[in-house]
PDB file of N, CA and C in Angstrom:
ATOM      1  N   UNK A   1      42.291 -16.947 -27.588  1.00  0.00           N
ATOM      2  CA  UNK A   1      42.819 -17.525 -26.369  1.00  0.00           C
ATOM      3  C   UNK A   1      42.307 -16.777 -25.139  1.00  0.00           C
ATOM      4  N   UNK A   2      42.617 -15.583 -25.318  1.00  0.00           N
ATOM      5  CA  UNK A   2      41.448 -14.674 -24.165  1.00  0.00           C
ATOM      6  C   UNK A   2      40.384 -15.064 -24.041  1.00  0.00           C
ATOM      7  N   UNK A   3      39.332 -15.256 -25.179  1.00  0.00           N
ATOM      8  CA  UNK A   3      38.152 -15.669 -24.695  1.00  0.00           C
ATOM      9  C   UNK A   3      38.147 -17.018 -23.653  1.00  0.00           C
ATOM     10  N   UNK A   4      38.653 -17.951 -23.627  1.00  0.00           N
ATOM     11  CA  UNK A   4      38.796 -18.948 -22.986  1.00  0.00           C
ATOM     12  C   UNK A   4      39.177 -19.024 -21.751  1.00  0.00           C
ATOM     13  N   UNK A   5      39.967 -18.156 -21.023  1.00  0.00           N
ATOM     14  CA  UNK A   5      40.427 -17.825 -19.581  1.00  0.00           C
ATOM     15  C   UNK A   5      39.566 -16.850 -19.256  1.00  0.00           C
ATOM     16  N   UNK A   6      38.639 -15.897 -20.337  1.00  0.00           N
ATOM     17  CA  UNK A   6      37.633 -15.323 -19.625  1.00  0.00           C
ATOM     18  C   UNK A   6      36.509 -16.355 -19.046  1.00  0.00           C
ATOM     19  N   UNK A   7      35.845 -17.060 -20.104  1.00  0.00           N
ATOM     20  CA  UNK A   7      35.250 -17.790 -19.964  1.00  0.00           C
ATOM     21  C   UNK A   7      35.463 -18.641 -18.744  1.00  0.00           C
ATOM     22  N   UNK A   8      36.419 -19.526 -18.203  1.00  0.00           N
ATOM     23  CA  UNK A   8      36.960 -19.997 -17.178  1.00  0.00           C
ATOM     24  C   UNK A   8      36.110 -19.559 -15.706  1.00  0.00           C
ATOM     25  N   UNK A   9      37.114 -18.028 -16.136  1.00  0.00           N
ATOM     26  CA  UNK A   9      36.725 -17.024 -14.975  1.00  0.00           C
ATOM     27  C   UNK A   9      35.057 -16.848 -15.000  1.00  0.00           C
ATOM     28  N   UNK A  10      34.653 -16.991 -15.776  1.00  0.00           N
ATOM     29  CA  UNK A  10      33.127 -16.433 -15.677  1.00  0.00           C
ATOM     30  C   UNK A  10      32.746 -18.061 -14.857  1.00  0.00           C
ATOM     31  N   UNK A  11      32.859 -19.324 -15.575  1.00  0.00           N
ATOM     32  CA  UNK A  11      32.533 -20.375 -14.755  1.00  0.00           C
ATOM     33  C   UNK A  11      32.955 -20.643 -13.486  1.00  0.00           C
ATOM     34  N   UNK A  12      33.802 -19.869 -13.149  1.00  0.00           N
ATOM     35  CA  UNK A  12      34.732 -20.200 -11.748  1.00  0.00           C
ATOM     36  C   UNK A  12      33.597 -19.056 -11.060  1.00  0.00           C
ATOM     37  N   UNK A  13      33.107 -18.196 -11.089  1.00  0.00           N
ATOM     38  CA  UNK A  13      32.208 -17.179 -10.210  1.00  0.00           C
ATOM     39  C   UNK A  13      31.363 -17.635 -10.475  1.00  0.00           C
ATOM     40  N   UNK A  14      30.677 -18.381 -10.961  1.00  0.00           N
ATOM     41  CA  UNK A  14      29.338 -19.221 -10.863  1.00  0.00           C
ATOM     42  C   UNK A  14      29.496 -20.500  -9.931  1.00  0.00           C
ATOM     43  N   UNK A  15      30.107 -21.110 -10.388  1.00  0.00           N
ATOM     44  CA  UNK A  15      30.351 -21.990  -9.628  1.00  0.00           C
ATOM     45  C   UNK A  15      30.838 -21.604  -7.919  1.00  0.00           C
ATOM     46  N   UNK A  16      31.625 -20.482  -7.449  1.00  0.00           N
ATOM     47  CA  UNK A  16      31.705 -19.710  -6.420  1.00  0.00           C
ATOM     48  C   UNK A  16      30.267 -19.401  -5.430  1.00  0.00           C
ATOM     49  N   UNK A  17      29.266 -18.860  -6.599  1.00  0.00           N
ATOM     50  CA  UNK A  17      28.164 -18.224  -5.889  1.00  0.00           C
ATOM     51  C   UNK A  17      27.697 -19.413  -5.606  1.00  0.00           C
ATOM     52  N   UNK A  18      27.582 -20.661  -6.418  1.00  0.00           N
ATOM     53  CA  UNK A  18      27.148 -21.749  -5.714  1.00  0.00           C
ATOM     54  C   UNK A  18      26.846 -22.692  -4.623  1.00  0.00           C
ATOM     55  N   UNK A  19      28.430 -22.468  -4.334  1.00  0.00           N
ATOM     56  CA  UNK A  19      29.082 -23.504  -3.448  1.00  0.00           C
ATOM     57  C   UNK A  19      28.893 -22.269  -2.209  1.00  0.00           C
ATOM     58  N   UNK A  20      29.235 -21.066  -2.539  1.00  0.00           N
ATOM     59  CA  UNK A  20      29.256 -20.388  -1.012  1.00  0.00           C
ATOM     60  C   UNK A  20      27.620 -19.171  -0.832  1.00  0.00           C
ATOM     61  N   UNK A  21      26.913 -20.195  -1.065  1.00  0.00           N
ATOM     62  CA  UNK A  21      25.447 -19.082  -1.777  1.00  0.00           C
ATOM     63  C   UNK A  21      25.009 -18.576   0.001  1.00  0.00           C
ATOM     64  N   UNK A  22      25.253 -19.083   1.316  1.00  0.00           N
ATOM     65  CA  UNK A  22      25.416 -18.257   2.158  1.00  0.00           C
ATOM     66  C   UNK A  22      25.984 -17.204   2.723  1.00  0.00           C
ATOM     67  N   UNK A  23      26.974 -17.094   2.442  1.00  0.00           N
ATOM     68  CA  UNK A  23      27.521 -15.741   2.188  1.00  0.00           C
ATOM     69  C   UNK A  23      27.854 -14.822   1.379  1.00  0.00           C
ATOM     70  N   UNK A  24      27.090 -15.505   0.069  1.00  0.00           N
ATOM     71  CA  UNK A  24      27.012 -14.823  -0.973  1.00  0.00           C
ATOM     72  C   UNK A  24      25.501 -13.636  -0.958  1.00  0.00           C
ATOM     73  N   UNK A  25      24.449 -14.385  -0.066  1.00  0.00           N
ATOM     74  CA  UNK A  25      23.599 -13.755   0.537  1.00  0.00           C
ATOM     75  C   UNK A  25      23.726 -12.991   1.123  1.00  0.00           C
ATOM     76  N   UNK A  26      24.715 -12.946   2.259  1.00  0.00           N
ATOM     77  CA  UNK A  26      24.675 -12.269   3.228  1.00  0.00           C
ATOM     78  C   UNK A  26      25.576 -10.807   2.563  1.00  0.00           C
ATOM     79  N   UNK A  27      26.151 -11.100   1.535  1.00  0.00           N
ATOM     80  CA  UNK A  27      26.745  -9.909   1.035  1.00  0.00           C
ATOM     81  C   UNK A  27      26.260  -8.970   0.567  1.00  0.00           C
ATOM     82  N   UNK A  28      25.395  -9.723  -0.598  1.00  0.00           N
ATOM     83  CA  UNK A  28      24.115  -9.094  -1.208  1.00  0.00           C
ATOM     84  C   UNK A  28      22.948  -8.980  -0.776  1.00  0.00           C
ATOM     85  N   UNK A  29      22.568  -9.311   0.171  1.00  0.00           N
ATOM     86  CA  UNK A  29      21.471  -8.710   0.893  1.00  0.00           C
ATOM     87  C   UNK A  29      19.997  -9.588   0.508  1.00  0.00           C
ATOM     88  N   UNK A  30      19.132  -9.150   1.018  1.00  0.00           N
ATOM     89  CA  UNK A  30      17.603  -9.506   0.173  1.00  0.00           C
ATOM     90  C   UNK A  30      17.038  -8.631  -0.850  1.00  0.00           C
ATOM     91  N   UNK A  31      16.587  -9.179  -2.049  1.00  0.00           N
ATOM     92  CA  UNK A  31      16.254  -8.273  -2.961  1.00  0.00           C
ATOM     93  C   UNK A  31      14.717  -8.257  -3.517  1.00  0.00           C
ATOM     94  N   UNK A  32      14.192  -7.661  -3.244  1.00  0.00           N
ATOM     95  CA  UNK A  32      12.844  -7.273  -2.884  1.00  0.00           C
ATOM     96  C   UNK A  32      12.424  -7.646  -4.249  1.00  0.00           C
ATOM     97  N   UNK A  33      12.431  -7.783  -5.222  1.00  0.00           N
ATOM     98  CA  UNK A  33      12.031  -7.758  -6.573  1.00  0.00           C
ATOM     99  C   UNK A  33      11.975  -9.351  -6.553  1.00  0.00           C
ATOM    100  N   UNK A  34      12.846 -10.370  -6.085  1.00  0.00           N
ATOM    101  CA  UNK A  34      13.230 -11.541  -6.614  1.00  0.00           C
ATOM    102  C   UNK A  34      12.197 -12.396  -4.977  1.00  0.00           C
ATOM    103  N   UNK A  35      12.331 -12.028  -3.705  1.00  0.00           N
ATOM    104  CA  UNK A  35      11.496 -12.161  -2.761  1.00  0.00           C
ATOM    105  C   UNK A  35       9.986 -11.719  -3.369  1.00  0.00           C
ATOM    106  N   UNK A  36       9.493 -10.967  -4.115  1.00  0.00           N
ATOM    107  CA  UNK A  36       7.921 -11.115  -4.195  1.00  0.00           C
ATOM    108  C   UNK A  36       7.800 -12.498  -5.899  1.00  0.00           C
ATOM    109  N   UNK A  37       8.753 -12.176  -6.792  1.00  0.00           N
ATOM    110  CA  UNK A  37       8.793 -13.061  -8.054  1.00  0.00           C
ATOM    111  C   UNK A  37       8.944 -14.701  -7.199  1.00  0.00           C
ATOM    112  N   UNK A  38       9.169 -14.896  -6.540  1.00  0.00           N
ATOM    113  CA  UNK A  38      10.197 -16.237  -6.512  1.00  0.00           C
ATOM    114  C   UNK A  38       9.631 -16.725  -4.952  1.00  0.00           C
ATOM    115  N   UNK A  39       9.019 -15.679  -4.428  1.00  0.00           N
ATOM    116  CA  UNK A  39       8.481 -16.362  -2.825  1.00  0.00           C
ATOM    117  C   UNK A  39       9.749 -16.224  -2.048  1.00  0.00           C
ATOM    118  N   UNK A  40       9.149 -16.946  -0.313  1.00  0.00           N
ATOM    119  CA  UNK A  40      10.070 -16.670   0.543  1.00  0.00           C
ATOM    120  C   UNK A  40      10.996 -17.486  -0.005  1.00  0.00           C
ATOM    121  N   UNK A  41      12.295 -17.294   0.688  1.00  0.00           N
ATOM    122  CA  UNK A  41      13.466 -17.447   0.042  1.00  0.00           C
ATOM    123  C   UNK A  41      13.712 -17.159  -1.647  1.00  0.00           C
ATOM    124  N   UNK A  42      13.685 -16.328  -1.986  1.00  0.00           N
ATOM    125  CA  UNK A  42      13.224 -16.081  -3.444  1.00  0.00           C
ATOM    126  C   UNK A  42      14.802 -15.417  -3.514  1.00  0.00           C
ATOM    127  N   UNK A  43      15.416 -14.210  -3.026  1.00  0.00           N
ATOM    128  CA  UNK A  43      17.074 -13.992  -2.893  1.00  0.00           C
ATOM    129  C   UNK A  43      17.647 -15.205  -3.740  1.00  0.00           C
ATOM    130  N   UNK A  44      17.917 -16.255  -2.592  1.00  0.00           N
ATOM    131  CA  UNK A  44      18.418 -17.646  -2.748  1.00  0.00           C
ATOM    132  C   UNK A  44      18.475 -18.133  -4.255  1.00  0.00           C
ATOM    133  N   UNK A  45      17.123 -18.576  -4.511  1.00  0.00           N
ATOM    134  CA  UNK A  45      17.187 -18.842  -5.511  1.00  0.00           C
ATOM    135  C   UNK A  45      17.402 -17.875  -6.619  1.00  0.00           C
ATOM    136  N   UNK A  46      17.258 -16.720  -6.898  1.00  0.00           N
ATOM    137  CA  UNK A  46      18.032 -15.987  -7.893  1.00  0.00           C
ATOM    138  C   UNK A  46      19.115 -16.169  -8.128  1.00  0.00           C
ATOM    139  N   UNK A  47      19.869 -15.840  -6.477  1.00  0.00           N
ATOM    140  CA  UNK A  47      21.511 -16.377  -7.076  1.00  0.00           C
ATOM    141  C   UNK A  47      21.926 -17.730  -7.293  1.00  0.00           C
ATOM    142  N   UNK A  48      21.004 -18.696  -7.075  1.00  0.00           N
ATOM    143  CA  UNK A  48      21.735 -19.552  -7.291  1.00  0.00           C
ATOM    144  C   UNK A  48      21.083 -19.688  -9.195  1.00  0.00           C
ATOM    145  N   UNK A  49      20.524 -19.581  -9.760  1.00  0.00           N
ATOM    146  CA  UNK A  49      20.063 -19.384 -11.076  1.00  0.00           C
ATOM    147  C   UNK A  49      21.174 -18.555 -11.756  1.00  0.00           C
ATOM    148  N   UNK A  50      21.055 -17.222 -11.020  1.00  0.00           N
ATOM    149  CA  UNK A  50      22.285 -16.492 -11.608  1.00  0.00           C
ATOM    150  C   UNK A  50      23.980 -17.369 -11.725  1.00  0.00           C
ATOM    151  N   UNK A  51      23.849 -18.134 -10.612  1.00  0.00           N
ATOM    152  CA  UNK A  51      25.279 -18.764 -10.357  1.00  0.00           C
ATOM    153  C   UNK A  51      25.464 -20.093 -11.828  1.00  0.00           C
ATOM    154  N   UNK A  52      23.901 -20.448 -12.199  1.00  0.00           N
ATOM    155  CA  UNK A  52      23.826 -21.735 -12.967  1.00  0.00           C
ATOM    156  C   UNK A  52      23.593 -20.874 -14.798  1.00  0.00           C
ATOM    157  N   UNK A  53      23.308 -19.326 -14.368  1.00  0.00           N
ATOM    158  CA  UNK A  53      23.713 -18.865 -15.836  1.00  0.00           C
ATOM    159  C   UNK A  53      25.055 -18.410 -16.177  1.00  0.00           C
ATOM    160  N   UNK A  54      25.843 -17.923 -15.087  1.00  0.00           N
ATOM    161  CA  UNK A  54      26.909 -17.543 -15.306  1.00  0.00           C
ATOM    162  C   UNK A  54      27.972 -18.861 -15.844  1.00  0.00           C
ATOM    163  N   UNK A  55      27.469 -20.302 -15.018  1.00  0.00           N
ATOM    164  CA  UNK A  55      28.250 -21.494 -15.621  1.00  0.00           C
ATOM    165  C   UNK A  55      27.945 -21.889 -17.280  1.00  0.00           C
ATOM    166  N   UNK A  56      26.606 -21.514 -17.512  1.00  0.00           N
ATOM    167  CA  UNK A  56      26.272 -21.843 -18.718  1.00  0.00           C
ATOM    168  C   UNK A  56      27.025 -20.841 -19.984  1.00  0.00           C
ATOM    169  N   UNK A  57      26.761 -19.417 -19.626  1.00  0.00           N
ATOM    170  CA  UNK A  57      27.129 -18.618 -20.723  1.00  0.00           C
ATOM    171  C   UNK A  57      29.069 -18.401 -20.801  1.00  0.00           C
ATOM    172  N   UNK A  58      29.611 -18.324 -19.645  1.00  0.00           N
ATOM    173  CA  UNK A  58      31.058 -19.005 -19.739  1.00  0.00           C
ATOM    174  C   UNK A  58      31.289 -20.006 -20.477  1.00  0.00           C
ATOM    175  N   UNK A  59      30.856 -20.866 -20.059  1.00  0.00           N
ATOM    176  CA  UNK A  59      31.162 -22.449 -21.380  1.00  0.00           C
ATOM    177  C   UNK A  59      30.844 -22.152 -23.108  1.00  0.00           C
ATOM    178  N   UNK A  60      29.625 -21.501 -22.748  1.00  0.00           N
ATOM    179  CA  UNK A  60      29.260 -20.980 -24.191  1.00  0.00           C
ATOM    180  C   UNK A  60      30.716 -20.287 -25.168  1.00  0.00           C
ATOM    181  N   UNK A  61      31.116 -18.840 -24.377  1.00  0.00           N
ATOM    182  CA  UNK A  61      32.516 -18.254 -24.353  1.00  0.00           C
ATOM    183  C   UNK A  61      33.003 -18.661 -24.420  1.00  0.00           C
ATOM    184  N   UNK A  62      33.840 -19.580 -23.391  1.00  0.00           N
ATOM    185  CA  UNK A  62      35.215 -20.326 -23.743  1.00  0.00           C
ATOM    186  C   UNK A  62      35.245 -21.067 -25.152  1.00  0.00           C
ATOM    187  N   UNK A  63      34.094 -21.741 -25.571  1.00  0.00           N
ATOM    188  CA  UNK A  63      34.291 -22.416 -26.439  1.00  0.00           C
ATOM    189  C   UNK A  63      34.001 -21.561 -28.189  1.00  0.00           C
ATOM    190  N   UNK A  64      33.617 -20.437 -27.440  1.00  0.00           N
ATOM    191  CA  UNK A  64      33.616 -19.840 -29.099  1.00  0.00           C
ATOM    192  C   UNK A  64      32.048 -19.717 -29.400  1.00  0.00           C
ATOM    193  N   UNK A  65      30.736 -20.403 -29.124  1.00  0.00           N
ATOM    194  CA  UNK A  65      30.275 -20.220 -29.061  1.00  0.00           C
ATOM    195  C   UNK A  65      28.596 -19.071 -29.223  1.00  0.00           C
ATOM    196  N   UNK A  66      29.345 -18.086 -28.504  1.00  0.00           N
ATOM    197  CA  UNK A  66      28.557 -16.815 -28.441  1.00  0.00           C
ATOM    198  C   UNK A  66      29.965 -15.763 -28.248  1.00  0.00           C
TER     199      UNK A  66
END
């Protein structure tokens, strides 16, 4: 049953970085590693990837999964 409200929680902060990925930027800054991999705006899209793995591997969890 824990796993499942973790899981939740893990989809609910993905889905978070998503929806608010501007100030999710501005929190975290620019990250030099993901700006030369990924091009300008390259930040951006990390988190929002990060935001679309964190939805994926939560669901995975909740359901037992992994």
């Amino acid at each position: 049953m824990a796993e499942f409200f973790i899981g939740l929680l893990v989809i609910g902060l993905g889905v978070v970085i998503l929806k608010y990925i501007r100030p999710t930027y501005e929190f975290v800054g620019s990250w030099v590693w993901a700006e030369k991999f990924f091009g300008i705006g390259g930040t951006v899209t990390a988190l929002k990837l990060l935001g679309i793995v964190f939805i994926v591997f939560g669901a995975l969890y909740s359901l037992g999964w992994i």
